[in-house]
N, C-alpha and C. Protein backbone atom coordinates (compact mmCIF):
# COMPACT_ATOMS: atom_id res chain seq x y z
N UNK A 1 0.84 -1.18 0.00
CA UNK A 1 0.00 0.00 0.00
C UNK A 1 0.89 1.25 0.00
N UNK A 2 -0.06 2.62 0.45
CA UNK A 2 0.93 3.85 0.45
C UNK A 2 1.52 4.10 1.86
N UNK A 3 2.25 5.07 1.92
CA UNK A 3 2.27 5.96 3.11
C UNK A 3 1.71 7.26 2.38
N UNK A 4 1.03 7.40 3.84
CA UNK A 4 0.35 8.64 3.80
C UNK A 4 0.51 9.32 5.24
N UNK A 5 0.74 11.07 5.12
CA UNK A 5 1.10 11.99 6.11
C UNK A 5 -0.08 12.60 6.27
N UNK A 6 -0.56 12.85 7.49
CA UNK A 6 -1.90 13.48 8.13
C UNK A 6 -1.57 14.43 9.08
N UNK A 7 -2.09 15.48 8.53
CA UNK A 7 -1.87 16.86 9.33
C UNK A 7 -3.01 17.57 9.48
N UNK A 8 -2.88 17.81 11.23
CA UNK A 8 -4.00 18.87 11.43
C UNK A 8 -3.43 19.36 12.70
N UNK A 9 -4.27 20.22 12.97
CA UNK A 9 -3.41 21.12 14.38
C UNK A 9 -4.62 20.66 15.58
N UNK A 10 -5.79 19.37 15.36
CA UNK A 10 -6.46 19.23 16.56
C UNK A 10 -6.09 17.58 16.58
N UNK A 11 -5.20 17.33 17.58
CA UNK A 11 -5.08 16.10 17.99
C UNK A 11 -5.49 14.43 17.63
N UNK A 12 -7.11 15.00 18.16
CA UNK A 12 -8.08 13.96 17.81
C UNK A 12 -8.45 13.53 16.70
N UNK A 13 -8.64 14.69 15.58
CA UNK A 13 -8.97 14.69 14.59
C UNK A 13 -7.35 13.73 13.60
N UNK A 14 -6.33 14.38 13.70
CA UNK A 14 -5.33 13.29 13.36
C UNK A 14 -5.56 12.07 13.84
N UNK A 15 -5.57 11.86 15.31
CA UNK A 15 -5.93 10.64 15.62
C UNK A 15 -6.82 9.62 15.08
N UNK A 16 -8.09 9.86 14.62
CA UNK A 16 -9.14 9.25 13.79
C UNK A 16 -8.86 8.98 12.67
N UNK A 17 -8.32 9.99 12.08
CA UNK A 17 -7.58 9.88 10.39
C UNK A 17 -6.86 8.68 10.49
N UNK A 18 -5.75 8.98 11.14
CA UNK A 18 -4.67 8.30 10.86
C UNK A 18 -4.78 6.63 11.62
N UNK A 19 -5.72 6.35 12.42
CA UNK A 19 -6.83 5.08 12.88
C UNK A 19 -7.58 4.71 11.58
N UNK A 20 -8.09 5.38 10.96
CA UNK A 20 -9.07 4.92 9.53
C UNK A 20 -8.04 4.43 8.24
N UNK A 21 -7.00 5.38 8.25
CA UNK A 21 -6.03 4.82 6.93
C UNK A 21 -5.10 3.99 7.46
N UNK A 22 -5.09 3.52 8.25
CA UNK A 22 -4.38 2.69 9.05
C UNK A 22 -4.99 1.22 8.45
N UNK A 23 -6.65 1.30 8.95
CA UNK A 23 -7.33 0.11 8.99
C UNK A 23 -7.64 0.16 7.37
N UNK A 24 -7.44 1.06 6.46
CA UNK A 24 -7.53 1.04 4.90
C UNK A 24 -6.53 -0.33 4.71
N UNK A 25 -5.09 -0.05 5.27
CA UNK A 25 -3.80 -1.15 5.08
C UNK A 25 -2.56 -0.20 4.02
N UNK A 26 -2.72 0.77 4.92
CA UNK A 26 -1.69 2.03 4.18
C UNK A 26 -0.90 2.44 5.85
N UNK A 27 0.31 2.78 5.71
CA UNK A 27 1.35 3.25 6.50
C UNK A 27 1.29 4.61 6.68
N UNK A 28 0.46 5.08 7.95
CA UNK A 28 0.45 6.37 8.28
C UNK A 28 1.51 7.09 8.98
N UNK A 29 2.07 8.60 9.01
CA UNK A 29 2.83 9.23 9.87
C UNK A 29 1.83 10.32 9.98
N UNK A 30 1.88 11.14 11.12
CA UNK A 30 0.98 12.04 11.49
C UNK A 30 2.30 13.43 11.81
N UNK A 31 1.52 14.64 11.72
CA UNK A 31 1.81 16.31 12.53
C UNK A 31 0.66 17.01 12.52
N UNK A 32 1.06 17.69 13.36
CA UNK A 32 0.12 18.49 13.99
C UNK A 32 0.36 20.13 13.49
N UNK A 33 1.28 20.27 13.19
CA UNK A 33 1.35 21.58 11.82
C UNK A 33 2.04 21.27 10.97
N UNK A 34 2.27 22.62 10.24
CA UNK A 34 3.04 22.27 8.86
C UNK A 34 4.33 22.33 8.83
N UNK A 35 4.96 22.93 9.93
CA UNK A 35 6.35 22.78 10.14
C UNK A 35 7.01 21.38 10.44
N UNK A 36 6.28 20.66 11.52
CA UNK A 36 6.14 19.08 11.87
C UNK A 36 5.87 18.63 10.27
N UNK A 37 5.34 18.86 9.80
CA UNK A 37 4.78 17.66 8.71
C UNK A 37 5.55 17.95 7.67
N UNK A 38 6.27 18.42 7.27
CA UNK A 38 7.46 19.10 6.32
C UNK A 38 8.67 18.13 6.69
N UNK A 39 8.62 18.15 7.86
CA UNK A 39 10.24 17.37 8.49
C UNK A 39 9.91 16.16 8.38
N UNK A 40 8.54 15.54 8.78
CA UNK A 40 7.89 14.17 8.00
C UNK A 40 7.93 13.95 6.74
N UNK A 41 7.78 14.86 6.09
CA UNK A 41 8.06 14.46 4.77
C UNK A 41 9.46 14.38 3.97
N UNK A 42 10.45 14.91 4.78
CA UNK A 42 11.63 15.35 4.14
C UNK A 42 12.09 13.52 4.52
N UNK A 43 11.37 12.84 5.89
CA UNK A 43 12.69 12.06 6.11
C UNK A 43 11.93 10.38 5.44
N UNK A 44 10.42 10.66 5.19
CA UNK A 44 9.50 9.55 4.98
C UNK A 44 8.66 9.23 3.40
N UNK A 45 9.10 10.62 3.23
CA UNK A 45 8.60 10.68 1.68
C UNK A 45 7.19 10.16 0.88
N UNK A 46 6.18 10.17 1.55
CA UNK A 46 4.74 9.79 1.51
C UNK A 46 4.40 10.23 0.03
N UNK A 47 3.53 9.26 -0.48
CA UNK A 47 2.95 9.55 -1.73
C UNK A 47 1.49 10.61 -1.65
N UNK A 48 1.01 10.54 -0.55
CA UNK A 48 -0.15 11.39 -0.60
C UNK A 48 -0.19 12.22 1.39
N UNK A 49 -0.80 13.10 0.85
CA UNK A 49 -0.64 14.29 2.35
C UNK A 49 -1.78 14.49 2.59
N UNK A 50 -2.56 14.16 3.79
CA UNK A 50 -3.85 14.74 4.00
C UNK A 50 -3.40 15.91 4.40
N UNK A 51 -4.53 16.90 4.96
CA UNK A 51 -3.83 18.06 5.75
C UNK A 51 -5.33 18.88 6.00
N UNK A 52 -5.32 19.74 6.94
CA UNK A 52 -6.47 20.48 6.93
C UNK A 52 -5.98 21.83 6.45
N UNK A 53 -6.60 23.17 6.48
CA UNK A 53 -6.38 23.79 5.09
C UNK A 53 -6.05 24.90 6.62
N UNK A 54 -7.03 25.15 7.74
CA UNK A 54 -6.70 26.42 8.76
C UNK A 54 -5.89 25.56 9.67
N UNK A 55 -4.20 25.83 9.54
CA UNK A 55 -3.67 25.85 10.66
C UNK A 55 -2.22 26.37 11.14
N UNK A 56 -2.27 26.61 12.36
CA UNK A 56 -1.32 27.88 13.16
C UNK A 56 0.06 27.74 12.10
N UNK A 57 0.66 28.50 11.96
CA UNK A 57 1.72 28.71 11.07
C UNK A 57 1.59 28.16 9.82
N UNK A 58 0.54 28.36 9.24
CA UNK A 58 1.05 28.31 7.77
C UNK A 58 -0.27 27.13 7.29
N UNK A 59 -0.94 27.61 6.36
CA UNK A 59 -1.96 26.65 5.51
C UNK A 59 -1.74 25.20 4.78
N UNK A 60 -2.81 24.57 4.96
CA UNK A 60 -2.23 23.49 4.01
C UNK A 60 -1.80 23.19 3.19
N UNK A 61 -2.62 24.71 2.40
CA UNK A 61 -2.25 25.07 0.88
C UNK A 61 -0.90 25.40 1.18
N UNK A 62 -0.78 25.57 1.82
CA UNK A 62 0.90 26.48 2.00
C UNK A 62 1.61 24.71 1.70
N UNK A 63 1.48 24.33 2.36
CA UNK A 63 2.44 23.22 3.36
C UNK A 63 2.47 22.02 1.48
N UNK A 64 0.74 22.08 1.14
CA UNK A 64 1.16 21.36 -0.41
C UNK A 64 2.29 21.76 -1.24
N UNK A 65 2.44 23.53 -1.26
CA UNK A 65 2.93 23.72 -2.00
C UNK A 65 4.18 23.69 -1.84
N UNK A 66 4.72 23.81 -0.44
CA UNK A 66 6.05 23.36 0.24
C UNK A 66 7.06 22.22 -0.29
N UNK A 67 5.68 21.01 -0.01
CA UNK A 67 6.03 19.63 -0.09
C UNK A 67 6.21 19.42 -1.91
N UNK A 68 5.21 19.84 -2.35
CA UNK A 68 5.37 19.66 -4.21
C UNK A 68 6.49 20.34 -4.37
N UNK A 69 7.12 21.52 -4.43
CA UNK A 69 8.47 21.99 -4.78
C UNK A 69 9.32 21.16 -4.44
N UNK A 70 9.18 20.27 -2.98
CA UNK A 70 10.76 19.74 -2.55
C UNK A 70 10.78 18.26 -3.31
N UNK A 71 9.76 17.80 -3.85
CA UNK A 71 9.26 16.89 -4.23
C UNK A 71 10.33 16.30 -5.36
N UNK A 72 10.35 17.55 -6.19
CA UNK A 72 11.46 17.55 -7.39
C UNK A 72 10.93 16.69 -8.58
N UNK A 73 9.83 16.93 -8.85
CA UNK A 73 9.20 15.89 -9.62
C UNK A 73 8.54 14.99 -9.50
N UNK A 74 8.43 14.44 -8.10
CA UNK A 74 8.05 13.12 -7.76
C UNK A 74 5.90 13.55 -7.60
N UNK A 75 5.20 12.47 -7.78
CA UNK A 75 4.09 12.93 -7.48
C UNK A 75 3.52 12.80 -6.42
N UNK A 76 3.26 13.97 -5.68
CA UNK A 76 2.73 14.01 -4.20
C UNK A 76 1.41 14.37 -4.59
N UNK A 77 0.48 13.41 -4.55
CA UNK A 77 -1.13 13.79 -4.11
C UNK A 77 -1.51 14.57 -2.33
N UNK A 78 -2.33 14.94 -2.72
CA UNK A 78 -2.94 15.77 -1.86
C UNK A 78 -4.58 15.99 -1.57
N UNK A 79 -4.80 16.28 -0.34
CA UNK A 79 -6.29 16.33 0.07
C UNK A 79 -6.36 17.06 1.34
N UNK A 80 -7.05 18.08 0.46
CA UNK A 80 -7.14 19.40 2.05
C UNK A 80 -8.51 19.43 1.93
N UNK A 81 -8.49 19.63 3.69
CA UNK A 81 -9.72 19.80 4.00
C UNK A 81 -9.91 20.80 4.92
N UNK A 82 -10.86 21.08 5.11
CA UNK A 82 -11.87 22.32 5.90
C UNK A 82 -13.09 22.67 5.84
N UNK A 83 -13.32 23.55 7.09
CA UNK A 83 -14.91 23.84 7.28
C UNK A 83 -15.52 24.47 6.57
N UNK A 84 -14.31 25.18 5.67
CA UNK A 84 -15.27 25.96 4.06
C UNK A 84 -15.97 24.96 3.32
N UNK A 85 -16.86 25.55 2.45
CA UNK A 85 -17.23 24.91 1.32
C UNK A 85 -15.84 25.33 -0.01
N UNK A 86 -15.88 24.06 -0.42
CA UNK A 86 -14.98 24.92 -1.76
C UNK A 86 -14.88 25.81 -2.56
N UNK A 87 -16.34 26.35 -2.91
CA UNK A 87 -17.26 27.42 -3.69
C UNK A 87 -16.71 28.77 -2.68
N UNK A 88 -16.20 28.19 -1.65
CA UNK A 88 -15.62 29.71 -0.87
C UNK A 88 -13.97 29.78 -0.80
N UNK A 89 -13.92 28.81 -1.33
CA UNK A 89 -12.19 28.64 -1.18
C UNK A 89 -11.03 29.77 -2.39
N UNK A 90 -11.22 30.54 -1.27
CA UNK A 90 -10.70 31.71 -2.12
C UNK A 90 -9.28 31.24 -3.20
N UNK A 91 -8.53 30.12 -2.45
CA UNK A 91 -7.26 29.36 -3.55
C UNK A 91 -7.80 29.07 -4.48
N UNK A 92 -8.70 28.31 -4.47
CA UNK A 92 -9.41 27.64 -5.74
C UNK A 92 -8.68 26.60 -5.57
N UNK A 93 -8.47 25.50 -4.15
CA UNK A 93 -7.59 24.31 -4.13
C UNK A 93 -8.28 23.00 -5.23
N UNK A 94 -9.40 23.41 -5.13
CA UNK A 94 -10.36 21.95 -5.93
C UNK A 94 -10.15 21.81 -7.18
N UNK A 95 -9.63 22.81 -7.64
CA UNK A 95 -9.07 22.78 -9.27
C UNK A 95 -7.72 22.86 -9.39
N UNK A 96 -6.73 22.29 -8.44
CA UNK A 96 -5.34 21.84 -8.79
C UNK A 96 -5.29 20.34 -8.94
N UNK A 97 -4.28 20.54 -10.28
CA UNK A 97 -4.23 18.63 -9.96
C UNK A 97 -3.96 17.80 -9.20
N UNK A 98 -4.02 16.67 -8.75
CA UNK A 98 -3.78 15.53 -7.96
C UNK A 98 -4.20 16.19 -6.64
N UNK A 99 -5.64 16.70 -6.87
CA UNK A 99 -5.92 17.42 -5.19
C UNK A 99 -7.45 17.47 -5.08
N UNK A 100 -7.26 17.08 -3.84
CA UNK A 100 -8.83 16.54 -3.54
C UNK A 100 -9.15 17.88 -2.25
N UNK A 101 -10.26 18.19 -2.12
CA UNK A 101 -10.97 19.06 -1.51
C UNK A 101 -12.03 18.56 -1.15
N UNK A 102 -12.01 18.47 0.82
CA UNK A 102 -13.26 18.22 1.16
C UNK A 102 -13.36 18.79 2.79
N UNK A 103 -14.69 18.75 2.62
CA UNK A 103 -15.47 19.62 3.66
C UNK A 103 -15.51 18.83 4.74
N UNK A 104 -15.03 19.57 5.93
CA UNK A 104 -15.52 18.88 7.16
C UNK A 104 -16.38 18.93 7.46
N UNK A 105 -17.31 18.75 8.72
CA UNK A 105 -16.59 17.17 8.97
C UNK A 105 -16.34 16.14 7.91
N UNK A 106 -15.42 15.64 7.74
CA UNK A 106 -15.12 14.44 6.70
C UNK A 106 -16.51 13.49 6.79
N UNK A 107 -16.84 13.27 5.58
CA UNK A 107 -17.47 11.63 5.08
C UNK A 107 -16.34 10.79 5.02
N UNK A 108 -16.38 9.71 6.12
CA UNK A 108 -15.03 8.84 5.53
C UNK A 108 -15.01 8.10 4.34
N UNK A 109 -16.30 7.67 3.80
CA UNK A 109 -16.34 7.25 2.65
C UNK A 109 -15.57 8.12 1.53
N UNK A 110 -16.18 9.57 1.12
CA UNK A 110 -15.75 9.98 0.45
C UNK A 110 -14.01 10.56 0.31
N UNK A 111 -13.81 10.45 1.55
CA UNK A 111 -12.32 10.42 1.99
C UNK A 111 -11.49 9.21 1.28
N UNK A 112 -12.04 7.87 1.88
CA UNK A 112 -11.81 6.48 1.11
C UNK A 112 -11.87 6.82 -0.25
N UNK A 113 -12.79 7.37 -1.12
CA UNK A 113 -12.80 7.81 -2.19
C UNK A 113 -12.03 8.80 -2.84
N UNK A 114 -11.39 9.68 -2.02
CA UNK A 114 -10.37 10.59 -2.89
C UNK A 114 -8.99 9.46 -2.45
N UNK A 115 -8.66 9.22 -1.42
CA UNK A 115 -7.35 8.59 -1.49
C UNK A 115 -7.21 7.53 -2.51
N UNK A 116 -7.94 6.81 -2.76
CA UNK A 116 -8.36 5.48 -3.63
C UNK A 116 -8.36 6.16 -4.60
N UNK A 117 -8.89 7.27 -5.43
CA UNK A 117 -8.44 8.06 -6.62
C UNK A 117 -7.24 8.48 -6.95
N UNK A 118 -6.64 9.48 -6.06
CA UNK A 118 -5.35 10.02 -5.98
C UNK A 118 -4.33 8.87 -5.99
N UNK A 119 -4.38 7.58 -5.51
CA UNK A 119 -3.28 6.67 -5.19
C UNK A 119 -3.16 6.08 -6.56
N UNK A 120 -4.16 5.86 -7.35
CA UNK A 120 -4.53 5.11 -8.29
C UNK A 120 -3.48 6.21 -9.55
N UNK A 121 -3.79 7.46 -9.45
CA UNK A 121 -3.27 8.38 -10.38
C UNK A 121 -1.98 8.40 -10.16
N UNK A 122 -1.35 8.07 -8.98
CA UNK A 122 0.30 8.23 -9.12
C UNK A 122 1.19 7.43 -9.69
């Protein structure tokens, strides 16, 4: 299966994530911001990044675009989420490639459904 990096700045909410893609049969690492989850990625190299989109130092969007530059080519999928609707998402994250956008609270199904997309595309 993949590894996949899960970032959010509320505890629990990583906690559940990274309990659900766990029991998918994918290799999770977790942070709790984007500074943490940057240094996860530099040393673990995950094919796909969950992340939530509001958090303390720096956005998810930020932290994608972090991780895709250091990437150097390689394809890092992505899936940010938040309490916006996308139709408000002033980035316009839902229309970048290999990037999934979804609304919290998460549907885990449809969650199951973007990773299972995105993994498939890399």
């Amino acid at each position: 299966m993949a590894r996949i990096l899960v970032v959010d700045d509320e505890p629990r909410i990583t906690e559940l994530l990274a309990e659900f893609i766990g029991e998918l049969g994918h290799e999770v690492d977790i942070a709790n911001d984007g500074t943490a989850a940057f240094k996860v990625f530099e040393r673990r190299h995950p094919q796909l990044v969950i992340t939530d989109y509001h958090m303390p130092g720096g956005s998810g969007a930020e932290l994608v675009a972090r991780i895709r530059a250091a990437a150097q080519g390689a394809s890092v999928g992505a899936i940010v989420m938040s309490g916006s609707s996308a139709e408000e998402d002033p980035k316009g994250l839902h229309e970048l490639p290999r990037l999934r956008y979804l609304e919290k609270p998460v549907d885990m199904q449809r969650l199951k459904a973007a990773i299972d997309d995105l993994l498939g595309s890399l």
